[in-house]
C-alpha atoms as a PDB file:
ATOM      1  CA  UNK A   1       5.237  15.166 -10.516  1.00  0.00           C
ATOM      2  CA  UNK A   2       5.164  12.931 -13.898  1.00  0.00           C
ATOM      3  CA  UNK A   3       3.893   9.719 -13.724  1.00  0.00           C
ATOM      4  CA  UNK A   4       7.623   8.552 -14.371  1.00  0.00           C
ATOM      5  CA  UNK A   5       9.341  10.291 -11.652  1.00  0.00           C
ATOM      6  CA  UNK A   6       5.751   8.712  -8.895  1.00  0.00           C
ATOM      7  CA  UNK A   7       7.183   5.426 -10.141  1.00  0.00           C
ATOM      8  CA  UNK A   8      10.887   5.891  -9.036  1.00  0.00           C
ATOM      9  CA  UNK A   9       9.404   7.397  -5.712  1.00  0.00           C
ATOM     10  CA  UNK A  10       6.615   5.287  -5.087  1.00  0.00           C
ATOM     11  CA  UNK A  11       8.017   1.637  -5.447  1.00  0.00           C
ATOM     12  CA  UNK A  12      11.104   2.267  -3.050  1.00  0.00           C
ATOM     13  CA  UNK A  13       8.897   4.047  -0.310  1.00  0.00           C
ATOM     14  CA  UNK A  14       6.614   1.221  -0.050  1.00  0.00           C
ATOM     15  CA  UNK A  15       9.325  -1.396   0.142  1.00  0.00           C
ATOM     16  CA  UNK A  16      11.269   0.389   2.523  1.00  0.00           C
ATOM     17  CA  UNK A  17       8.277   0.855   4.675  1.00  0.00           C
ATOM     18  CA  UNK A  18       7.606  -2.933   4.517  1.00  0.00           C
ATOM     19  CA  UNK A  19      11.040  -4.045   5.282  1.00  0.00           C
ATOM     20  CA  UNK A  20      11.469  -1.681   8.209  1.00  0.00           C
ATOM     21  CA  UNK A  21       7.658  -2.869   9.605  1.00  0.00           C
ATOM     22  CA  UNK A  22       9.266  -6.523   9.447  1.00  0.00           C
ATOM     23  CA  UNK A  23      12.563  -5.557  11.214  1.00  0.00           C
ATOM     24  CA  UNK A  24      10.412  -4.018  13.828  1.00  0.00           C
ATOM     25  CA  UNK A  25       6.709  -6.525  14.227  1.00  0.00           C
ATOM     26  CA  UNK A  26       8.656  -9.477  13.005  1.00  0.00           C
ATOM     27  CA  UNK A  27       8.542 -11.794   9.576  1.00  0.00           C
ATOM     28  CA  UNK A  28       5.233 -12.654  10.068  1.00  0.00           C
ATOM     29  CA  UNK A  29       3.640  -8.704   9.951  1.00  0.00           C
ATOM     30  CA  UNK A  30       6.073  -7.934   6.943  1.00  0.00           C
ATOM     31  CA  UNK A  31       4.169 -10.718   4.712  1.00  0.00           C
ATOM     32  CA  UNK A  32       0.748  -9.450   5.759  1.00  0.00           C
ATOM     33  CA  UNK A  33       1.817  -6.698   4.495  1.00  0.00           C
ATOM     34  CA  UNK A  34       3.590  -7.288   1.157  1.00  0.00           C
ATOM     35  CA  UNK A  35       0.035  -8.989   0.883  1.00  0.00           C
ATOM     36  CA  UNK A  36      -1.311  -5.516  -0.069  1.00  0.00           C
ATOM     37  CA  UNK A  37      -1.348  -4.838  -4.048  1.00  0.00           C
ATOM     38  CA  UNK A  38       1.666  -2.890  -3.310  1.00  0.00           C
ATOM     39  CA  UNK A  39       3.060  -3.812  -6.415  1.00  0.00           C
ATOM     40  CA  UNK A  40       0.469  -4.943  -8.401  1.00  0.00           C
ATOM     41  CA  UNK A  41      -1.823  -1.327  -7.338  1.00  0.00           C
ATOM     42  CA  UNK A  42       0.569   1.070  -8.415  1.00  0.00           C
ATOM     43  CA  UNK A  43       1.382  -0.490 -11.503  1.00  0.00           C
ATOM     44  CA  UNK A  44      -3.033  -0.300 -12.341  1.00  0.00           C
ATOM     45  CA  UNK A  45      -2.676   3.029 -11.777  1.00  0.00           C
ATOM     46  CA  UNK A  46       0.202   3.429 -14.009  1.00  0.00           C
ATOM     47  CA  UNK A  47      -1.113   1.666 -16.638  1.00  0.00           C
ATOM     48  CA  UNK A  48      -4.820   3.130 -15.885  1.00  0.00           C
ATOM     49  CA  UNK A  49      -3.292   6.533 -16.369  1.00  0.00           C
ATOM     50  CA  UNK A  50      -1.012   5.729 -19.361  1.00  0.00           C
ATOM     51  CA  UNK A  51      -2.660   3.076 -21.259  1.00  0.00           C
ATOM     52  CA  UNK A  52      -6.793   3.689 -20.193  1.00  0.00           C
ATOM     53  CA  UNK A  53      -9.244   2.420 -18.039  1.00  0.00           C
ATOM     54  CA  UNK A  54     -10.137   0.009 -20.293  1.00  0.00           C
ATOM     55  CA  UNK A  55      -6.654  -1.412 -20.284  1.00  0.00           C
ATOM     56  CA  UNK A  56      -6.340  -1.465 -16.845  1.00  0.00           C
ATOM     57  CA  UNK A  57      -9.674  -3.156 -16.129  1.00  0.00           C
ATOM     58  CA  UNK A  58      -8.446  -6.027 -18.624  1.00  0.00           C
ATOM     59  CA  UNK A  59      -4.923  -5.906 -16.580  1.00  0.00           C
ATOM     60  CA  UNK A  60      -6.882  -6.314 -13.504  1.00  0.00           C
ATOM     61  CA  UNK A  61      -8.613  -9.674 -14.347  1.00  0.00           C
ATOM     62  CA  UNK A  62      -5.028 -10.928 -15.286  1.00  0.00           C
ATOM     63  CA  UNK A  63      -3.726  -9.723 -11.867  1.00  0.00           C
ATOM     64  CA  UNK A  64      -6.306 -11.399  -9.969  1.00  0.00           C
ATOM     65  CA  UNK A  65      -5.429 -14.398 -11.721  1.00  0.00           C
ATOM     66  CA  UNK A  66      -2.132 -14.187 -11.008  1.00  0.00           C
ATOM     67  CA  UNK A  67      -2.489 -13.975  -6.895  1.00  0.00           C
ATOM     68  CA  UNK A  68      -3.076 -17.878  -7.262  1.00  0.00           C
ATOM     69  CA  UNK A  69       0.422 -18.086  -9.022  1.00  0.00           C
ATOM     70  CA  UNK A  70       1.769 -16.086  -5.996  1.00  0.00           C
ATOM     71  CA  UNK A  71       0.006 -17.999  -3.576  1.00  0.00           C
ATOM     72  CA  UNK A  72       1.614 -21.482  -5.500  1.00  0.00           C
ATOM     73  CA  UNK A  73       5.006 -19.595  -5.031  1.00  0.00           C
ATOM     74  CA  UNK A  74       4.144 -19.251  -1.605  1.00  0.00           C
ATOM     75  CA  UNK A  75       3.072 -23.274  -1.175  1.00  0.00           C
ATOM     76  CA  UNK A  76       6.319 -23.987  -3.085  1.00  0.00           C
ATOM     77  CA  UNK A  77       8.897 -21.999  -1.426  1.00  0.00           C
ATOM     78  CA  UNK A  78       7.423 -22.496   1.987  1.00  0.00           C
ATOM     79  CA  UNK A  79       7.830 -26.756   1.872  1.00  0.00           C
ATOM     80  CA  UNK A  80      10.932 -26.710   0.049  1.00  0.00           C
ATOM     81  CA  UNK A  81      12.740 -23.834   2.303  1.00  0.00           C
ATOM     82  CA  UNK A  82      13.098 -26.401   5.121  1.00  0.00           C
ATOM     83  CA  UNK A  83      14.817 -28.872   3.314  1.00  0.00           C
ATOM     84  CA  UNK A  84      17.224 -26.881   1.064  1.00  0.00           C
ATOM     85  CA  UNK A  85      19.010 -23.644   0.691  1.00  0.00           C
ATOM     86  CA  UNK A  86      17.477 -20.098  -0.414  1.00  0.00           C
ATOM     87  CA  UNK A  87      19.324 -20.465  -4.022  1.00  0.00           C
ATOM     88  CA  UNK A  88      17.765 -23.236  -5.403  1.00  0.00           C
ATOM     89  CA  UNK A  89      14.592 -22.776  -3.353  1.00  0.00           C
ATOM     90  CA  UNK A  90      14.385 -19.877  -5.363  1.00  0.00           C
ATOM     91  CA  UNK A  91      14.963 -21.281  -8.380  1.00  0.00           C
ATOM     92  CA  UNK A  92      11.799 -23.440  -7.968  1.00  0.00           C
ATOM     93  CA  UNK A  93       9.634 -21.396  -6.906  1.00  0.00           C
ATOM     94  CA  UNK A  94      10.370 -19.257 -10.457  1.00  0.00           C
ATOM     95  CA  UNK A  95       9.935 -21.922 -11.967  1.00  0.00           C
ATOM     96  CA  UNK A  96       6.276 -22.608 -10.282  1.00  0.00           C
ATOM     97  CA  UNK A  97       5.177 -19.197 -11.084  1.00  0.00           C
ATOM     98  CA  UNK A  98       6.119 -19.318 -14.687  1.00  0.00           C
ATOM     99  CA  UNK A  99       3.964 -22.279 -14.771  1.00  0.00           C
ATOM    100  CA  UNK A 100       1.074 -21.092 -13.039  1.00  0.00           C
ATOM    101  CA  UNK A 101       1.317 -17.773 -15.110  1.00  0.00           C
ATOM    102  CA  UNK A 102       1.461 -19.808 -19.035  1.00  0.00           C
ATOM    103  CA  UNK A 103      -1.518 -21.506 -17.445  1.00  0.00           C
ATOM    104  CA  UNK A 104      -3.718 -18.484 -16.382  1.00  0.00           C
ATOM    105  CA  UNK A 105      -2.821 -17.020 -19.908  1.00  0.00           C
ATOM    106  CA  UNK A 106      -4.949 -19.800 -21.638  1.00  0.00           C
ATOM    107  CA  UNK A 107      -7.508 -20.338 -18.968  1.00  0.00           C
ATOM    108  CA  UNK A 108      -9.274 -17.004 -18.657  1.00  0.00           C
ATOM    109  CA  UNK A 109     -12.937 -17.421 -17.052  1.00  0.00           C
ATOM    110  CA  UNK A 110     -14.901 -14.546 -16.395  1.00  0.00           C
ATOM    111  CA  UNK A 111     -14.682 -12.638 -13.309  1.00  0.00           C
ATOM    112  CA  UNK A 112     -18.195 -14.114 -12.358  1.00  0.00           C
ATOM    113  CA  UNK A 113     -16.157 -17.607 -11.644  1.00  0.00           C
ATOM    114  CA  UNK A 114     -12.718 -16.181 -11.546  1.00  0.00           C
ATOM    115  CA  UNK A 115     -13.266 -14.058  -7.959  1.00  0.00           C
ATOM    116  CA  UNK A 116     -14.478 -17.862  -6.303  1.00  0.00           C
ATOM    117  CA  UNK A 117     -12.234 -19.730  -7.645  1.00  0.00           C
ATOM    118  CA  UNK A 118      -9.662 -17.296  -6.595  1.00  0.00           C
ATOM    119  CA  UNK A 119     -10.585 -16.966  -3.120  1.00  0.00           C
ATOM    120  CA  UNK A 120     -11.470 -20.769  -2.986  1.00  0.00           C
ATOM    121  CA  UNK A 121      -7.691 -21.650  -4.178  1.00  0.00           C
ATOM    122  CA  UNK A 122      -6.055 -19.293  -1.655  1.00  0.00           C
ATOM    123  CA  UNK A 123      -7.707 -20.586   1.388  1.00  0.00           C
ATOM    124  CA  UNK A 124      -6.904 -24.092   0.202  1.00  0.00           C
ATOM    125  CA  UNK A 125      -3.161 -22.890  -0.210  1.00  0.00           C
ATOM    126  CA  UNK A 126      -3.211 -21.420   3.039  1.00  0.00           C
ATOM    127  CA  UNK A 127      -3.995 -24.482   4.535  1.00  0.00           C
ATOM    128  CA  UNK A 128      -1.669 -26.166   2.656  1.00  0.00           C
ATOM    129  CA  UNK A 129       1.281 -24.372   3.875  1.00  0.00           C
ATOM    130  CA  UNK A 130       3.975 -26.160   6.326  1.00  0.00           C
ATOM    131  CA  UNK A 131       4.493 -25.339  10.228  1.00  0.00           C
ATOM    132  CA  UNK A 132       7.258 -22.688  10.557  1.00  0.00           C
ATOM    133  CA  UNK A 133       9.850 -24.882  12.557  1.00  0.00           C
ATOM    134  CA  UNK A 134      10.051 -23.992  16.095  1.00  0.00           C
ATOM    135  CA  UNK A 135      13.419 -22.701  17.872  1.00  0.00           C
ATOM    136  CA  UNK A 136      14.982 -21.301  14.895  1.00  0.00           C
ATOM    137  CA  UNK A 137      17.768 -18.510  15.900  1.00  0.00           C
ATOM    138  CA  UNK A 138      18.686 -15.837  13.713  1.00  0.00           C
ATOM    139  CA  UNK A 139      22.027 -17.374  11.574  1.00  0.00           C
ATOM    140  CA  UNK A 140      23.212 -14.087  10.710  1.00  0.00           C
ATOM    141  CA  UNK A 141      23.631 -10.616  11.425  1.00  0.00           C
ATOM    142  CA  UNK A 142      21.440  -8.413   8.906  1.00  0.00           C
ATOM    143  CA  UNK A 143      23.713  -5.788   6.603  1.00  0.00           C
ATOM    144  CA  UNK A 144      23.200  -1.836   6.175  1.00  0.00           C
ATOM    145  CA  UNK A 145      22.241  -3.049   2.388  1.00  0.00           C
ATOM    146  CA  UNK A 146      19.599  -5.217   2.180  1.00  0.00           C
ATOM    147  CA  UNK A 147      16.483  -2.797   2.279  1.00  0.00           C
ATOM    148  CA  UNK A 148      18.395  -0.246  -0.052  1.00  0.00           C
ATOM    149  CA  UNK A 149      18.666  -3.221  -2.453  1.00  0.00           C
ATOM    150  CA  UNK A 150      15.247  -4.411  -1.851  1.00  0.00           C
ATOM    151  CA  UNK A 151      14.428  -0.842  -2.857  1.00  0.00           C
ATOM    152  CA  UNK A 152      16.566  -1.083  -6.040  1.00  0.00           C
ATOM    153  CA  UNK A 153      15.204  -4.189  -7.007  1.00  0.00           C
ATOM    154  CA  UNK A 154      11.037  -3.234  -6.672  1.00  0.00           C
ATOM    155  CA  UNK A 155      11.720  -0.192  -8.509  1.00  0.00           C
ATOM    156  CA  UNK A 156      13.304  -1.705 -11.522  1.00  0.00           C
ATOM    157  CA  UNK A 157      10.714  -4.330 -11.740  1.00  0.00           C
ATOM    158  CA  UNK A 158       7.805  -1.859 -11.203  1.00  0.00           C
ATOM    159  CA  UNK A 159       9.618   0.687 -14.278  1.00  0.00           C
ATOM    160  CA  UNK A 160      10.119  -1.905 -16.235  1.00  0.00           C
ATOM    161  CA  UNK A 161       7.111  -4.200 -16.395  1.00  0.00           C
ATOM    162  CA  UNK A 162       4.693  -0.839 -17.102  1.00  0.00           C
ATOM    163  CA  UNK A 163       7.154   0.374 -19.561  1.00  0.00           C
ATOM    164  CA  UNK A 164       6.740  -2.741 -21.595  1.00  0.00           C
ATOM    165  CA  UNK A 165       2.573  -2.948 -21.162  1.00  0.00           C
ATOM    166  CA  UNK A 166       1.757  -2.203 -24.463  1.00  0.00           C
ATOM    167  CA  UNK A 167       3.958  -4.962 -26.261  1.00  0.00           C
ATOM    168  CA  UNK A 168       2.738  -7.640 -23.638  1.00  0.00           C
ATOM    169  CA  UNK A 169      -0.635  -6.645 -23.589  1.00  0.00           C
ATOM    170  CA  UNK A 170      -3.323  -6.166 -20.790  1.00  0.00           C
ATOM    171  CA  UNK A 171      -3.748  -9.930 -19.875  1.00  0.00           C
ATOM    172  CA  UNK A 172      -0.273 -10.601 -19.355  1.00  0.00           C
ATOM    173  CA  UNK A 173       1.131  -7.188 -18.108  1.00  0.00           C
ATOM    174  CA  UNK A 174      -1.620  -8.411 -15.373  1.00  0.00           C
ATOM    175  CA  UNK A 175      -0.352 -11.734 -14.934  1.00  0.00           C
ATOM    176  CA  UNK A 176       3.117 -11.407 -14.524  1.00  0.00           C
ATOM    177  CA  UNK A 177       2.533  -7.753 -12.464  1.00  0.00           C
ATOM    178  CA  UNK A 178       1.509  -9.550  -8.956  1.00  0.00           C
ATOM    179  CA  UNK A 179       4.830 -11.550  -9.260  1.00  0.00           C
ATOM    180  CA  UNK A 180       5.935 -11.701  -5.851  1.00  0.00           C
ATOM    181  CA  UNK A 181       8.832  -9.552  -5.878  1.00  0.00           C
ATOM    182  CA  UNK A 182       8.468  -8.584  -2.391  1.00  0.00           C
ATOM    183  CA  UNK A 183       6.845 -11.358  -1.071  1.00  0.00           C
ATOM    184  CA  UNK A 184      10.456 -13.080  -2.807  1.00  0.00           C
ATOM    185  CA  UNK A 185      12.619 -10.109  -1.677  1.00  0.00           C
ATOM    186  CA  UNK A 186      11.451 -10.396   2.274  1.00  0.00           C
ATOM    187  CA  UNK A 187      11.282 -14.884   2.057  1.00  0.00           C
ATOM    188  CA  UNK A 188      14.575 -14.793   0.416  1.00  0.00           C
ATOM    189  CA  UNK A 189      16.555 -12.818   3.025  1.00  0.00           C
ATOM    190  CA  UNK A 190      14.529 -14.070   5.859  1.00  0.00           C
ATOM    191  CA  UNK A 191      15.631 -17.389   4.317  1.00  0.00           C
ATOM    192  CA  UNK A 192      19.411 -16.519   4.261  1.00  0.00           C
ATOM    193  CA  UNK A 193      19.343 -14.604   7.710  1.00  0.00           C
ATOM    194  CA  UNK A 194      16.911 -16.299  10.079  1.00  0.00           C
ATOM    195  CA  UNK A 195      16.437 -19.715   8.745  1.00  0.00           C
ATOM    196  CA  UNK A 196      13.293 -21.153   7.203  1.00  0.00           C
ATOM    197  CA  UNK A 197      11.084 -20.524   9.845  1.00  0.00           C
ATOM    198  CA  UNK A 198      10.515 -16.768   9.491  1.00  0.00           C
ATOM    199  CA  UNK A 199      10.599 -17.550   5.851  1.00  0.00           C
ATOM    200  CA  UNK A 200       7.637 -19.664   6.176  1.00  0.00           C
ATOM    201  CA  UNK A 201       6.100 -16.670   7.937  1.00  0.00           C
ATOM    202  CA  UNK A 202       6.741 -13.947   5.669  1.00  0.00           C
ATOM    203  CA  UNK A 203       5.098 -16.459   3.298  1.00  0.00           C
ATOM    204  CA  UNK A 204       2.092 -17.277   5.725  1.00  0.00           C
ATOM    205  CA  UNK A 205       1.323 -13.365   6.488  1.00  0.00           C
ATOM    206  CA  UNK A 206       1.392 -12.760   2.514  1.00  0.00           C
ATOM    207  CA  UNK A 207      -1.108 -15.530   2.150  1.00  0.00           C
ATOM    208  CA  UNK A 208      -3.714 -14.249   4.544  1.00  0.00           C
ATOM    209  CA  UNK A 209      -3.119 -10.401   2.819  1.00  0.00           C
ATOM    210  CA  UNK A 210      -4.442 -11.870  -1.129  1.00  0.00           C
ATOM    211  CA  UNK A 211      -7.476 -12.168   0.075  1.00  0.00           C
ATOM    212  CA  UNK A 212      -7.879  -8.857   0.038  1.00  0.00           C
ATOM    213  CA  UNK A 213      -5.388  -8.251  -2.995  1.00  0.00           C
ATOM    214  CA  UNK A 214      -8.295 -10.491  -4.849  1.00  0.00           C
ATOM    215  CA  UNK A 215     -11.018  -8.098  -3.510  1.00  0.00           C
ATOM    216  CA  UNK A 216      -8.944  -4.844  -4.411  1.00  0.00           C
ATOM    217  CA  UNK A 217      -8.673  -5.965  -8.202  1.00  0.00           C
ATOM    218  CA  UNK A 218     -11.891  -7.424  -8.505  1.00  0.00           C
ATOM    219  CA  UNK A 219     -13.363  -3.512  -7.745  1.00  0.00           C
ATOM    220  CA  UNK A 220     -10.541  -1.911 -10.083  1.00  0.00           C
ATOM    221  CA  UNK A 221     -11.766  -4.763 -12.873  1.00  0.00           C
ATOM    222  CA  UNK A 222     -15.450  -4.207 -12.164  1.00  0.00           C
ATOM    223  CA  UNK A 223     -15.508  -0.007 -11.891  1.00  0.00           C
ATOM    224  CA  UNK A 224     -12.721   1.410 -13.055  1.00  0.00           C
ATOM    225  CA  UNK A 225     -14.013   2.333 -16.841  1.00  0.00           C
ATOM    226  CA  UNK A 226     -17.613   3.180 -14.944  1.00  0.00           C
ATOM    227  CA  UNK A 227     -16.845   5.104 -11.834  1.00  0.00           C
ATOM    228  CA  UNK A 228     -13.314   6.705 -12.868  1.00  0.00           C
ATOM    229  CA  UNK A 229      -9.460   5.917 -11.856  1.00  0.00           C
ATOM    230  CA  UNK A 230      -9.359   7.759  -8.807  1.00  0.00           C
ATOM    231  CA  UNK A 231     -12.971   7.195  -7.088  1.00  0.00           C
ATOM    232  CA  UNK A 232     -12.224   3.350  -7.809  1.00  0.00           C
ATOM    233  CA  UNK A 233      -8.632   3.426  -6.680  1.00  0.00           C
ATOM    234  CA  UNK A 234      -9.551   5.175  -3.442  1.00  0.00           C
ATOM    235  CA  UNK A 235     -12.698   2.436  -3.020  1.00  0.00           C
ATOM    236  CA  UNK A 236     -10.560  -0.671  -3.559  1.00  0.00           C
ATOM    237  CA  UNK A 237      -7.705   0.984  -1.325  1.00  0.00           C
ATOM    238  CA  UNK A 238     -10.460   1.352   1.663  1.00  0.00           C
ATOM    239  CA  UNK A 239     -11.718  -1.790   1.012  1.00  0.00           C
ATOM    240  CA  UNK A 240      -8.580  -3.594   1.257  1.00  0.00           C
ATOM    241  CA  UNK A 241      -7.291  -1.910   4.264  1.00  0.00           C
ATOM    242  CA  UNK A 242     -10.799  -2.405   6.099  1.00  0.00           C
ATOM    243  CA  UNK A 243     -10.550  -6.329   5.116  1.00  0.00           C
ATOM    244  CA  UNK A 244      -6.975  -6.438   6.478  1.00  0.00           C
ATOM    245  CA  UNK A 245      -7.381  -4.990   9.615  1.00  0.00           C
ATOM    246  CA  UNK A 246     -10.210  -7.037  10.431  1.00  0.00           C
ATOM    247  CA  UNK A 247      -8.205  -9.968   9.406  1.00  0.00           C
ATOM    248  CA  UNK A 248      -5.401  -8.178  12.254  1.00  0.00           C
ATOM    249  CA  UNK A 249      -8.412  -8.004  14.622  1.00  0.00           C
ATOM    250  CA  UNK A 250      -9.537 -11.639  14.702  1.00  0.00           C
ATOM    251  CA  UNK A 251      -6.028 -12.757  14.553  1.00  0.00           C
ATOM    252  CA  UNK A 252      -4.853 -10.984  18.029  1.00  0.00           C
ATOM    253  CA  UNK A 253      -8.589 -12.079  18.866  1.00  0.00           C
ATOM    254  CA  UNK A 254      -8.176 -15.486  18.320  1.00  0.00           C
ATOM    255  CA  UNK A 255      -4.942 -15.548  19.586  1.00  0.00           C
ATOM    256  CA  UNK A 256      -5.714 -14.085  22.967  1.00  0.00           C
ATOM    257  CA  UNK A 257      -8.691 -16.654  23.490  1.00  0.00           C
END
């Protein structure tokens, strides 16, 4: 299979996967899970593969940098979801990340300060973030389409944004890849369908996932040109999935105490 034909397969599987995980667990275990580089991952590898290690260790840093711009979206779209509709709720929330991202592309510290900062800024987010609002009912039934056209929508993002690496560059193909397509995708329709309470928890369950997002890219940008693209894809995956299920563990932990 060419690394063309991986993308078109890829992107839609993990969406779908997602989106059928929150119809099932609930909004809450769909953002912890669109927390994952699921995204942001496959497109290092792509780029790792067709561009070089090198390239994708640059793209990494950019990424990392960029999980504070989706963790602004998050802050942004979470406070402003209970006040107005999904539309225009999305349409500021774009507008924060385009922000945050023109920022990140002239402030670029090394990953020495970057990883802190990162993880420091995402806990203060978390915080940040409203109450979902209790007693919300579902507003309207969900349609046969919306996971084929979440599908759609990843893909084309996913094609498109590693197709277009080498005029952007490494620093900004990283920046604008953890652009929170599905984070977006899952708020928006949780928005339109349920209310703003489950989208404040899609939002929520992506925030406690960067954490480990930051962790995954900090390996790829620290040992991908040493240790190879596969032996430090396969690390970072293991490491983020051992750092989110011990995030699951203390949550069900804490919440059973």
């Amino acid at each position: 299979m060419d690394i063309f034909t991986l993308k078109l397969v890829l992107t839609p599987a993990l969406i779908g996967m997602v989106s059928l995980a929150g119809r099932r667990w609930g909004a809450f275990i769909s953002g912890w899970l669109v927390g994952l580089p699921l995204t942001s991952g496959p497109i290092v590898m792509f780029l790792a593969v067709d561009d070089g290690p090198a390239f994708a260790a640059k793209a990494s840093l950019g990424i990392m940098s960029g999980a504070l711009s989706q963790a602004l979206v998050c802050l942004g779209y979470g406070w402003l979801c209970r006040r107005r509709r999904w539309p225009a709720t999305l349409a500021w929330s774009l507008g924060v990340f385009a922000l945050a991202t023109a920022f990140f592309n002239v402030f670029r510290p090394p990953v020495e300060w970057l990883f802190p900062l990162t993880i420091a800024g995402l806990a203060a987010i978390y915080y940040a973030m409203p109450a979902a609002p209790a007693g919300v009912p579902r507003i309207k039934p969900l349609p046969v389409w919306d996971i084929p056209a979440r599908m759609i929508v990843a893909t084309l993002f996913v094609v498109g944004l590693t197709e277009a690496s080498q005029q952007l560059g490494p620093h900004m193909t990283g920046l604008l890849a953890p652009f929170p397509l599905y984070a977006l995708i899952l708020a928006v329709f949780a928005h339109y369908f349920e209310g703003a309470s489950a989208a404040i928890r899609v939002l929520k369950g992506m925030l406690q996932g960067l954490f480990s997002f930051a962790v995954f890219f900090l390996i790829t940008a620290r040992l991908i040109e040493k240790a190879g693209i596969w032996p430090t894809l396969l690390l970072a995956v293991a490491v983020a999935l051992a750092i989110q299920g011990g995030v699951a563990w203390l949550r069900v932990r804490l919440r059973k105490s």
